[in-house]
N, C-alpha and C. Protein backbone atom coordinates (compact mmCIF):
# COMPACT_ATOMS: atom_id res chain seq x y z
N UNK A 1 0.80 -1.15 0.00
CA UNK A 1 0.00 0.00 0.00
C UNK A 1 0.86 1.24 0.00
N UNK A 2 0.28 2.08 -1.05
CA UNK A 2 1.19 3.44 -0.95
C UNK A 2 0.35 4.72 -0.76
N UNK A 3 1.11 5.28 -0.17
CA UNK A 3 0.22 6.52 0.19
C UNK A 3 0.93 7.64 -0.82
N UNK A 4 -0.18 8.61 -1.30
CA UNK A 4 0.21 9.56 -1.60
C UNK A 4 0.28 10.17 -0.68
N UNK A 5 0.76 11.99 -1.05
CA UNK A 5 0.50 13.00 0.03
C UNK A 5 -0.34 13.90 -1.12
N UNK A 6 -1.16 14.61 -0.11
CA UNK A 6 -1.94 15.78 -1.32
C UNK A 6 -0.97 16.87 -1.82
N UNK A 7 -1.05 17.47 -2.58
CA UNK A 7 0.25 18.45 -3.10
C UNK A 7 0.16 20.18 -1.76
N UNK A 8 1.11 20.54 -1.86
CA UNK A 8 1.48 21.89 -0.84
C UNK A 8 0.68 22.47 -0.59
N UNK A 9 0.02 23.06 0.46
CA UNK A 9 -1.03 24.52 0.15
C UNK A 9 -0.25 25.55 -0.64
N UNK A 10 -1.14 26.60 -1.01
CA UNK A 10 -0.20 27.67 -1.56
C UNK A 10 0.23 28.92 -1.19
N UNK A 11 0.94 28.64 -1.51
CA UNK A 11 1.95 30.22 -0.48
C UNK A 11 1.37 31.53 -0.09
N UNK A 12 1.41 31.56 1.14
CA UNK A 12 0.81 33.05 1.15
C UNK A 12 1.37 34.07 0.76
N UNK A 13 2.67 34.15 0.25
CA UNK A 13 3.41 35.00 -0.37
C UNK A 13 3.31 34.99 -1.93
N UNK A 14 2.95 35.76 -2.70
CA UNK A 14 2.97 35.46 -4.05
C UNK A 14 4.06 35.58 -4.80
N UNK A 15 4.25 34.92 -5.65
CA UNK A 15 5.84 34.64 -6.62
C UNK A 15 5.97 36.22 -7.22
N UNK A 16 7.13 36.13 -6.94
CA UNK A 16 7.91 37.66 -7.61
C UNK A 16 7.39 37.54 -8.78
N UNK A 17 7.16 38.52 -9.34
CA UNK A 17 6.39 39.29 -10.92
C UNK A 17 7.95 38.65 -11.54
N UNK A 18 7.44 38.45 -13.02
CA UNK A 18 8.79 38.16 -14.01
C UNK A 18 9.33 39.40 -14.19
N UNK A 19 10.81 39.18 -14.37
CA UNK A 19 11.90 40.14 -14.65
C UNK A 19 11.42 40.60 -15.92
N UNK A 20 11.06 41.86 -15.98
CA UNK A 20 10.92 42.60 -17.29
C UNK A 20 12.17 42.80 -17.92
N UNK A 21 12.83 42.18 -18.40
CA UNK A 21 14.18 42.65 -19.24
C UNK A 21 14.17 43.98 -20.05
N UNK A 22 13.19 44.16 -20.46
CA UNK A 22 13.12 45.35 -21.28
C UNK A 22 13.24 46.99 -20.39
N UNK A 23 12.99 46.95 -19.58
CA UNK A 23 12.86 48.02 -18.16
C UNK A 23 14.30 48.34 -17.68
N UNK A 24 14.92 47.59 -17.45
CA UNK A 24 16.42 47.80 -16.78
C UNK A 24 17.30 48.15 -18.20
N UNK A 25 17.28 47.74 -19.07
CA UNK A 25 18.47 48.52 -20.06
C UNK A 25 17.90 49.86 -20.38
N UNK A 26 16.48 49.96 -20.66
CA UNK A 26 16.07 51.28 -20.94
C UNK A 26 16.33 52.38 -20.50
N UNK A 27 16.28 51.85 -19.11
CA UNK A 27 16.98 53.32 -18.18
C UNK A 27 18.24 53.44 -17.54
N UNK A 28 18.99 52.65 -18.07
CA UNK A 28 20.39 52.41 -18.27
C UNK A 28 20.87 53.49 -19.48
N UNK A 29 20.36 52.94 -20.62
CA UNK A 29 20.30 54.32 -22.08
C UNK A 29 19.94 55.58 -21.73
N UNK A 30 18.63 55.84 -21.03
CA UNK A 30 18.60 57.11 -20.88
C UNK A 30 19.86 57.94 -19.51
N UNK A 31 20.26 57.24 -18.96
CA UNK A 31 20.88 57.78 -18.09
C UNK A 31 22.25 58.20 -18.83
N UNK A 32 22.47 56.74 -19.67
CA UNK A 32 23.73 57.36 -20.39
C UNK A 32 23.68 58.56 -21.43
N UNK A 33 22.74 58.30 -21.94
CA UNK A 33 21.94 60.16 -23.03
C UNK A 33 22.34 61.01 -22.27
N UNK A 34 22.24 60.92 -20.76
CA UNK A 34 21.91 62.11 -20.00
C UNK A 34 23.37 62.75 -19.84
N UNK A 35 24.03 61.77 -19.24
CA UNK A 35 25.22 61.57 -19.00
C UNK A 35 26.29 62.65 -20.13
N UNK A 36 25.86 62.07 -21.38
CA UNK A 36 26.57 62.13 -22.38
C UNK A 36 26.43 63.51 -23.15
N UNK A 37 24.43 63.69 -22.92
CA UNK A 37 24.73 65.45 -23.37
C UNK A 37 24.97 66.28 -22.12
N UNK A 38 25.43 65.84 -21.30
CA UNK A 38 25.62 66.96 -20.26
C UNK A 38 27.44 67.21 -20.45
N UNK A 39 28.07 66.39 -21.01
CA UNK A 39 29.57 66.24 -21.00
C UNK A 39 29.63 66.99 -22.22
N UNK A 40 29.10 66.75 -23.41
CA UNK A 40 28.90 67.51 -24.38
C UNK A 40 28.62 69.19 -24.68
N UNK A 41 27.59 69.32 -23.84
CA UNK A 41 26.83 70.82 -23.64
C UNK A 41 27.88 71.35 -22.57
N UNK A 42 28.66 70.66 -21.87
CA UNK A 42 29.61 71.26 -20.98
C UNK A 42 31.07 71.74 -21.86
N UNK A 43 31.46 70.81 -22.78
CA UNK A 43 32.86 71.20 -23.75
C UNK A 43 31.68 72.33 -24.64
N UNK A 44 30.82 72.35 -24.86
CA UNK A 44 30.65 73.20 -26.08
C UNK A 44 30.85 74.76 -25.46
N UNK A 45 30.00 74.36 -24.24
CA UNK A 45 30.44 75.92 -23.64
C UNK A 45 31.39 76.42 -23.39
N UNK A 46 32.35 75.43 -22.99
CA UNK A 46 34.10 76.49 -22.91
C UNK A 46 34.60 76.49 -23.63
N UNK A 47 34.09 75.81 -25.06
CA UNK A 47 34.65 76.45 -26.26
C UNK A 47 34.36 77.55 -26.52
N UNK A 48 32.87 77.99 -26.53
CA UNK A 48 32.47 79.37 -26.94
C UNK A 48 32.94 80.37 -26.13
N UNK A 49 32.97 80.07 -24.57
CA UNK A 49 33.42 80.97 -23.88
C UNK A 49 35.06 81.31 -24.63
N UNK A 50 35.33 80.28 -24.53
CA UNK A 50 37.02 80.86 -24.66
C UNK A 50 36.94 81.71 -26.16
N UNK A 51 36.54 81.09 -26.77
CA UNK A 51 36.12 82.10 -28.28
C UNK A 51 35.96 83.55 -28.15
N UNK A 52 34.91 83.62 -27.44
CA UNK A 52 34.28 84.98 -27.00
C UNK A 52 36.03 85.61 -26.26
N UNK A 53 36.28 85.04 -25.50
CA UNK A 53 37.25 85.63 -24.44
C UNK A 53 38.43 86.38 -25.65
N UNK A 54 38.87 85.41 -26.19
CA UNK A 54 39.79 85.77 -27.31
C UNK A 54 39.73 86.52 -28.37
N UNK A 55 38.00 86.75 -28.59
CA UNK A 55 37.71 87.65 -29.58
C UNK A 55 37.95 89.14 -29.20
N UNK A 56 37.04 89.14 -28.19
CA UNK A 56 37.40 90.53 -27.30
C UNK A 56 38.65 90.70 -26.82
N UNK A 57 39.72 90.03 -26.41
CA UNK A 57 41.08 90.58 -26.29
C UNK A 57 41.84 91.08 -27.88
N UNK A 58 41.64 90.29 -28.74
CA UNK A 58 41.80 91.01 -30.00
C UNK A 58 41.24 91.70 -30.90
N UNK A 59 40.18 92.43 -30.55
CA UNK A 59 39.27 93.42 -30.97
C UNK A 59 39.95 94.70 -30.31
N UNK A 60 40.84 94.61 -29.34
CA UNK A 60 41.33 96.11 -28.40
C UNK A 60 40.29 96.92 -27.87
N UNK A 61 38.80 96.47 -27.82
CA UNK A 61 38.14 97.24 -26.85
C UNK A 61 38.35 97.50 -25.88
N UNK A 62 38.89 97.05 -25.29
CA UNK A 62 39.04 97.49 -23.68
C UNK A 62 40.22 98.28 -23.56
N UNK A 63 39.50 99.32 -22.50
CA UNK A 63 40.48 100.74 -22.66
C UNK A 63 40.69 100.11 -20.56
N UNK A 64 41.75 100.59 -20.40
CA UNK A 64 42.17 100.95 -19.30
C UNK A 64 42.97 102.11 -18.97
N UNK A 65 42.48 102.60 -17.56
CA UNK A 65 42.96 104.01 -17.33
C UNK A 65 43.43 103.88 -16.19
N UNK A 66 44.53 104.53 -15.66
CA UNK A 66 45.16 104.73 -14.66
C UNK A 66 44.66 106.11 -13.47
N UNK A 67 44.24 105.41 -12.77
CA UNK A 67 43.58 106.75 -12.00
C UNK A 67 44.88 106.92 -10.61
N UNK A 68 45.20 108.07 -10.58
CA UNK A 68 46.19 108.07 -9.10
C UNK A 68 45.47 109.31 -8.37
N UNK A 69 44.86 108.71 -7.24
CA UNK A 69 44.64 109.89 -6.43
C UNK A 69 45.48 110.87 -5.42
N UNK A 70 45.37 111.91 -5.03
CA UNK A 70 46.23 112.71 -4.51
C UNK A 70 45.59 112.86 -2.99
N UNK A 71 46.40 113.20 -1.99
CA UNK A 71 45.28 113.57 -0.81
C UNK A 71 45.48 114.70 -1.00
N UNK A 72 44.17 114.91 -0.27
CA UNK A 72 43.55 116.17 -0.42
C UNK A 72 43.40 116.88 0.99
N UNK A 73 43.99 118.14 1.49
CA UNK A 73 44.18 118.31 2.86
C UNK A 73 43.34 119.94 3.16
N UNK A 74 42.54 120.14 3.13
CA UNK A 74 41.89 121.26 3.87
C UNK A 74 42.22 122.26 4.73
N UNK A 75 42.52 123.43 5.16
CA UNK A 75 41.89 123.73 6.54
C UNK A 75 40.66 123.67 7.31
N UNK A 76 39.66 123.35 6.57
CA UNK A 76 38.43 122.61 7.41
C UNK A 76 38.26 121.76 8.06
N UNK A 77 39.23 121.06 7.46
CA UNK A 77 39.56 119.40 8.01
C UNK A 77 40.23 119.46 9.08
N UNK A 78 41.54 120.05 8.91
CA UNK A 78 42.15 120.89 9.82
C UNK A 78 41.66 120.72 11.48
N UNK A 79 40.58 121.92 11.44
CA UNK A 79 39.51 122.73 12.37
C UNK A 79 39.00 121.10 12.88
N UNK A 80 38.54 120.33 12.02
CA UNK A 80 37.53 119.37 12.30
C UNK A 80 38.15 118.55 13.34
N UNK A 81 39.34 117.87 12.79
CA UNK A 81 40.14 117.22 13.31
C UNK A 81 40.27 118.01 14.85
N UNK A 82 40.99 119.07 14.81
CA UNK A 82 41.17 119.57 15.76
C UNK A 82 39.73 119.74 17.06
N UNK A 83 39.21 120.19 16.96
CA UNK A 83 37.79 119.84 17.38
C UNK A 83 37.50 118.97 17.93
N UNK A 84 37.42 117.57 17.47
CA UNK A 84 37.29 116.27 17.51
C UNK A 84 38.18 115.97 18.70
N UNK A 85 39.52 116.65 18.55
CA UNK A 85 40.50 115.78 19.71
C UNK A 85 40.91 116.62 20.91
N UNK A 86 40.14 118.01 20.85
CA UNK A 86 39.54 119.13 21.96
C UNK A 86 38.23 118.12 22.44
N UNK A 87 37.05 118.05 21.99
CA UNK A 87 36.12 117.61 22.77
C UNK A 87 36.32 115.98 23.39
N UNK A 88 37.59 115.07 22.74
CA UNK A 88 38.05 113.98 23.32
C UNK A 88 38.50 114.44 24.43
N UNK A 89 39.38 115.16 24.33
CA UNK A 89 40.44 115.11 25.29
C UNK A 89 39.64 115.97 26.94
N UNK A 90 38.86 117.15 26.60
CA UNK A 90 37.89 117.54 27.72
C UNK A 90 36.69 116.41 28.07
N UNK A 91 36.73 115.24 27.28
CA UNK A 91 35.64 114.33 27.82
C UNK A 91 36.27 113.36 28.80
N UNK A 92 38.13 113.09 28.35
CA UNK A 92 38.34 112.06 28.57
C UNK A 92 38.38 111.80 30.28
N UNK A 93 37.71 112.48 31.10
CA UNK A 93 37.99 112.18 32.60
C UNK A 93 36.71 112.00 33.24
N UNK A 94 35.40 112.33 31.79
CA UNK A 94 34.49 112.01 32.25
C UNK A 94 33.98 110.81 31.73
N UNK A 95 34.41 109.97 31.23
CA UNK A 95 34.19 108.46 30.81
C UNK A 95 34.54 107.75 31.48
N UNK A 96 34.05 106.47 31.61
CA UNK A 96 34.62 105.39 33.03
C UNK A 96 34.00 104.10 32.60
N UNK A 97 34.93 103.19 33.10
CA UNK A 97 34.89 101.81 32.64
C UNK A 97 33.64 101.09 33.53
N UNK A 98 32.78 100.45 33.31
CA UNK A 98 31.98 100.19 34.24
C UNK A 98 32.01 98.10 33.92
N UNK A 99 32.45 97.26 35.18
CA UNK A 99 31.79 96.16 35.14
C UNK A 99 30.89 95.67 36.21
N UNK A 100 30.23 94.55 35.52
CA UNK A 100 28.98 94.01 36.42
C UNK A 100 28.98 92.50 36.75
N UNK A 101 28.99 91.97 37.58
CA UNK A 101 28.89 90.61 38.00
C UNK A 101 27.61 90.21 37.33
N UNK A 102 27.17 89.64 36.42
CA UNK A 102 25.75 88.82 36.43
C UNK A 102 25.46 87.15 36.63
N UNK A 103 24.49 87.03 37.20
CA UNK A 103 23.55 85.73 37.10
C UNK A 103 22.38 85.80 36.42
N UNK A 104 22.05 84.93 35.33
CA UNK A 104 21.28 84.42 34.75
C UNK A 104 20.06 83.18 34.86
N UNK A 105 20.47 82.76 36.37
CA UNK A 105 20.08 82.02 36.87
C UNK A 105 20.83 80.36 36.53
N UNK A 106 21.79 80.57 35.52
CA UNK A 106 22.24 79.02 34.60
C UNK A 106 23.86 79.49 35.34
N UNK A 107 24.44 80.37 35.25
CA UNK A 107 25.75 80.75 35.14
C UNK A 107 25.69 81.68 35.82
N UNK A 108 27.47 82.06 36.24
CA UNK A 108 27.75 83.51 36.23
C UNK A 108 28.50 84.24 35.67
N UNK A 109 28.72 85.34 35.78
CA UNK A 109 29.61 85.71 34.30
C UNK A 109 29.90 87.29 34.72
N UNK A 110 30.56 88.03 33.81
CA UNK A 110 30.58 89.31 34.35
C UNK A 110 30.54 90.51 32.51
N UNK A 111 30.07 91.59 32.68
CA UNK A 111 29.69 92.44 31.73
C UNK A 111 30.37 93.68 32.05
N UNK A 112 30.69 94.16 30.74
CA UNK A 112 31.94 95.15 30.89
C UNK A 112 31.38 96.06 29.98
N UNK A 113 31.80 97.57 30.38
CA UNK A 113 31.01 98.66 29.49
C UNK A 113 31.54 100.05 29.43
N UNK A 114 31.23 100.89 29.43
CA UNK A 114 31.78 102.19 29.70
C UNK A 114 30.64 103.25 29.75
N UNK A 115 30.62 104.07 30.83
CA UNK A 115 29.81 105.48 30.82
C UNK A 115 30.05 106.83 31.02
N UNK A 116 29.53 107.57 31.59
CA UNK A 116 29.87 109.20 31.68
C UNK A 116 29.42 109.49 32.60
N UNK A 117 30.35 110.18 33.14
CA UNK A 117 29.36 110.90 34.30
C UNK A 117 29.04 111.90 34.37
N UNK A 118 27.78 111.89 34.38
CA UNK A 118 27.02 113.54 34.42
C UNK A 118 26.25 114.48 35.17
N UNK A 119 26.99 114.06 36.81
CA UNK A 119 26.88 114.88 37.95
C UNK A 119 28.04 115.11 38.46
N UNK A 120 28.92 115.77 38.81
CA UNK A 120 29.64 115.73 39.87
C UNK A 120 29.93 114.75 41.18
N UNK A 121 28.37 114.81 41.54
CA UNK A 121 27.82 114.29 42.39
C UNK A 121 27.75 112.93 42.80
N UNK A 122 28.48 111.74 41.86
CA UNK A 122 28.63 110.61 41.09
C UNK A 122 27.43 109.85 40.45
N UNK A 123 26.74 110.21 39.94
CA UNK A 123 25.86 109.98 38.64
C UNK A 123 26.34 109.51 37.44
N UNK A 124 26.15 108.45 36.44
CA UNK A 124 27.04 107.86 35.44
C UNK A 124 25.55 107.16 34.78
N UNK A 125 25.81 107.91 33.11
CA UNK A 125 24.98 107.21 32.34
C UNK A 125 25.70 106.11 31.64
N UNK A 126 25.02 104.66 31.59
CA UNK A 126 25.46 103.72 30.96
C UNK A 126 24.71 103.05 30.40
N UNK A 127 25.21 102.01 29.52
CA UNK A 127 23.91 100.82 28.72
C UNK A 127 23.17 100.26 29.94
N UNK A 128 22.06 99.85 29.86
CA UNK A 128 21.07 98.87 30.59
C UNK A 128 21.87 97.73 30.74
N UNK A 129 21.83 97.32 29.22
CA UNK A 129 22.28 95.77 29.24
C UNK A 129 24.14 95.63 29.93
N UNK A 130 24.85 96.50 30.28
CA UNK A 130 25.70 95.61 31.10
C UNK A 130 25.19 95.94 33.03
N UNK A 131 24.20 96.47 32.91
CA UNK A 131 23.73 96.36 34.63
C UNK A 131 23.07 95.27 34.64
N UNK A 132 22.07 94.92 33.46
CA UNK A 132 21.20 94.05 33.29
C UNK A 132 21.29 92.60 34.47
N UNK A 133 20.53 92.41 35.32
CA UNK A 133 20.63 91.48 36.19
C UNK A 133 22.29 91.46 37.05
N UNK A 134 22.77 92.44 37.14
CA UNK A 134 23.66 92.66 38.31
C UNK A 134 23.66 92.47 39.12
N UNK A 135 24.42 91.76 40.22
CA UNK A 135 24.76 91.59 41.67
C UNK A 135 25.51 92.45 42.08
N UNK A 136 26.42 92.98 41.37
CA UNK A 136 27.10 94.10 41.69
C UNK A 136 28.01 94.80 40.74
N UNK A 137 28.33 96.13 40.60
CA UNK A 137 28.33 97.09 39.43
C UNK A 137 29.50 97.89 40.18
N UNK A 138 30.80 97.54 39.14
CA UNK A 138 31.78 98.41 40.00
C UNK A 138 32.29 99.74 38.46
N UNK A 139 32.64 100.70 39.13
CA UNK A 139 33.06 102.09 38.04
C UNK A 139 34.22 102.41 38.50
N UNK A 140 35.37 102.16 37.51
CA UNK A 140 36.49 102.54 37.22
C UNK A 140 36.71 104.10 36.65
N UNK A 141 37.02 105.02 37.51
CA UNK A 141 37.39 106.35 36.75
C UNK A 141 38.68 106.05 36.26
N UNK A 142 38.96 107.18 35.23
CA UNK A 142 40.06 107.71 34.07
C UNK A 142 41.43 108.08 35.23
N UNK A 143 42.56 107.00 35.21
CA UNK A 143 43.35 107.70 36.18
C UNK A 143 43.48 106.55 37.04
N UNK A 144 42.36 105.86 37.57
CA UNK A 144 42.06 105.70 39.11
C UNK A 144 42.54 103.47 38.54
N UNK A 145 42.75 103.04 39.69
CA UNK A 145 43.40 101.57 39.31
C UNK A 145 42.18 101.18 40.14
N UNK A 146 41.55 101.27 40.87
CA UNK A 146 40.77 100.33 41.69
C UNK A 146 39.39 100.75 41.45
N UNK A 147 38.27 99.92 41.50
CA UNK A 147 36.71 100.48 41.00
C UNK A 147 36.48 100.91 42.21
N UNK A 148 35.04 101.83 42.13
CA UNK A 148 34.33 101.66 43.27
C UNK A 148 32.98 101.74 42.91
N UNK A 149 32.34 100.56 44.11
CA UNK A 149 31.05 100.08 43.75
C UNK A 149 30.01 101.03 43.46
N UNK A 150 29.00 100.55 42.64
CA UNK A 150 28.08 101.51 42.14
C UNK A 150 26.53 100.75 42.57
N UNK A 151 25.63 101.64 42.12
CA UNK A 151 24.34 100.99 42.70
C UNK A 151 23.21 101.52 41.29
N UNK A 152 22.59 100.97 40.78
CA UNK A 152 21.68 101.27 39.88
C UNK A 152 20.41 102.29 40.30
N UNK A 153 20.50 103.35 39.79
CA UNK A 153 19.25 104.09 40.27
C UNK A 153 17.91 103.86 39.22
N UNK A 154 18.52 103.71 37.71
CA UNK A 154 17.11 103.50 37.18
C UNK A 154 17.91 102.86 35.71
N UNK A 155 16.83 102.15 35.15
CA UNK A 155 17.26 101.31 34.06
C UNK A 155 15.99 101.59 32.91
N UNK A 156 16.16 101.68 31.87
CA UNK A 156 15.46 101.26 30.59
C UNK A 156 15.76 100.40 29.50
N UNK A 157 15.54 99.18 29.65
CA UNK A 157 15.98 98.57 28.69
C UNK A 157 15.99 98.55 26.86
N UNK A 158 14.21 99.30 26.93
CA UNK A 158 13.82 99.38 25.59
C UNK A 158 14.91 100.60 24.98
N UNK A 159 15.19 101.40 25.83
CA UNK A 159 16.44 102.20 25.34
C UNK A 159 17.52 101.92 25.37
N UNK A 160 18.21 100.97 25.77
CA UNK A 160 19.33 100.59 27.01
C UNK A 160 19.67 101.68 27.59
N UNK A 161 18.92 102.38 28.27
CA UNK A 161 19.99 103.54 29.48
C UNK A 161 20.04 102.79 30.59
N UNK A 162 20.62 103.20 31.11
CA UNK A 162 20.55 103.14 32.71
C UNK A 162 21.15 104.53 33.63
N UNK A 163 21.22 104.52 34.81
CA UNK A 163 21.34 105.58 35.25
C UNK A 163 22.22 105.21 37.02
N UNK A 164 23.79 105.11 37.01
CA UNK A 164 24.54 104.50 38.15
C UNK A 164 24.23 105.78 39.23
N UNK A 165 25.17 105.18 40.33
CA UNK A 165 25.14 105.93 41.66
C UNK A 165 26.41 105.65 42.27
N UNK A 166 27.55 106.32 42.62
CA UNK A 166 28.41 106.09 42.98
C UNK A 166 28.69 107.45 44.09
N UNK A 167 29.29 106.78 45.70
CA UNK A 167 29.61 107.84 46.46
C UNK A 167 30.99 108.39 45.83
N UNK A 168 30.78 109.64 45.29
CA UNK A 168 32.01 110.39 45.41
C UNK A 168 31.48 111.86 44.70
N UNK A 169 32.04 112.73 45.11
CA UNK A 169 31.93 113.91 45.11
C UNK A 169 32.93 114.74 44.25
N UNK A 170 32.96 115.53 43.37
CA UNK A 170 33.79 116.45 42.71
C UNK A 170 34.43 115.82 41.74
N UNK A 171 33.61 115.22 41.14
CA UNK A 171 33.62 114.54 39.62
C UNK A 171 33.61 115.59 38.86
N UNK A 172 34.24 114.96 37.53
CA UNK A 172 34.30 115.60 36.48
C UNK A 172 33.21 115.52 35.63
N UNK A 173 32.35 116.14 35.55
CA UNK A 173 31.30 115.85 34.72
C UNK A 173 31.61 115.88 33.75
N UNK A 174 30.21 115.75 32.38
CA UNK A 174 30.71 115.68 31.00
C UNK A 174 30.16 117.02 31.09
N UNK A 175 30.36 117.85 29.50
CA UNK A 175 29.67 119.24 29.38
C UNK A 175 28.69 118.78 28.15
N UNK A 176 27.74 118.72 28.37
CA UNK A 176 26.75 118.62 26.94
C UNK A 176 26.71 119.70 26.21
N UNK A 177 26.66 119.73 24.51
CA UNK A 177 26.40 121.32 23.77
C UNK A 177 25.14 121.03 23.37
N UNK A 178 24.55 122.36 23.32
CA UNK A 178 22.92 122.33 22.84
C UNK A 178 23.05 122.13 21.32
N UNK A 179 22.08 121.50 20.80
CA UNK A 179 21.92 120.87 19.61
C UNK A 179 22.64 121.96 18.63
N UNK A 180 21.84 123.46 19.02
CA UNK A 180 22.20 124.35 17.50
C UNK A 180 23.52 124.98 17.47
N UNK A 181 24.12 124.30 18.23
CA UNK A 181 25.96 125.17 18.55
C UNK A 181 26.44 123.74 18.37
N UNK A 182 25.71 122.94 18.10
CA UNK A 182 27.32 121.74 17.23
C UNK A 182 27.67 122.02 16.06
């Protein structure tokens, strides 16, 4: 007695589709077309370019000119200059180095700046942003090696002013000029 067996169930996977032969060289050709006028359209252009280039160097259009400038020295300039290093030099004792310890809550760090002082009285306008979250705000005068601490009286950020406080007395103020005498 022989037994058969019944034949396989059938696959739940279905048999790969036949190899289209015709599909894979096709776009093999076009790639090489592609390939081939792009190498092509690439020599044609630096032929013409260079053509062009060579035509115009032997045509002699192109003019070149030698320009040499001279300086040019004023007595206005003069005045200006001079001016300039008069109102430096009467400012320079009213400017002052200002730094600030900050926390950010992540870090600490410190911010460095410069202002004026414009009381006697020790008053010093400076940016907002190096008081900005200060622990403490020290002002270096013109001259002087050691700071001394300052205290913020008022801040604007949308402007950056701010506005320091420092004990000391018989400062050099700045001199402001009214707008129509600059």
């Amino acid at each position: 007695m022989s037994f058969q067996l019944p034949p396989p169930p059938p696959s739940e996977y279905a048999a790969a589709p036949a190899n289209r032969t015709g599909e894979r060289p096709r776009l093999a050709r076009v790639a090489l077309i592609a390939v081939l006028l792009s190498v092509i359209s690439g020599f044609a252009g630096g032929v013409i370019a260079t053509q062009l280039d060579q035509a115009s160097r032997e045509s002699g259009d192109e003019t070149y000119t030698q320009v040499t400038a001279a300086p040019v020295v004023s007595d206005e300039e003069d005045a200006d200059t001079s001016d300039v290093a008069r109102v430096a030099q009467r400012l320079a004792n009213s400017v002052v180095t200002i730094s600030s310890d900050v926390q950010d809550g992540f870090s600490d760090g410190e911010a460095t700046g410069t202002g004026v002082v414009v009381t006697s009285n020790g008053e010093i306008l400076t940016n907002a942003h190096v008081v900005d979250g200060a622990t403490e705000v020290r002002v270096r005068f013109a001259g002087d090696t050691e700071p001394v601490v300052a205290r913020v009286l008022a801040a604007d950020a949308g402007n950056d002013l701010a506005l320091l406080k420092v004990n000391a007395t018989n400062l050099v103020a700045a001199t402001f000029a009214k707008p129509g005498s600059v």
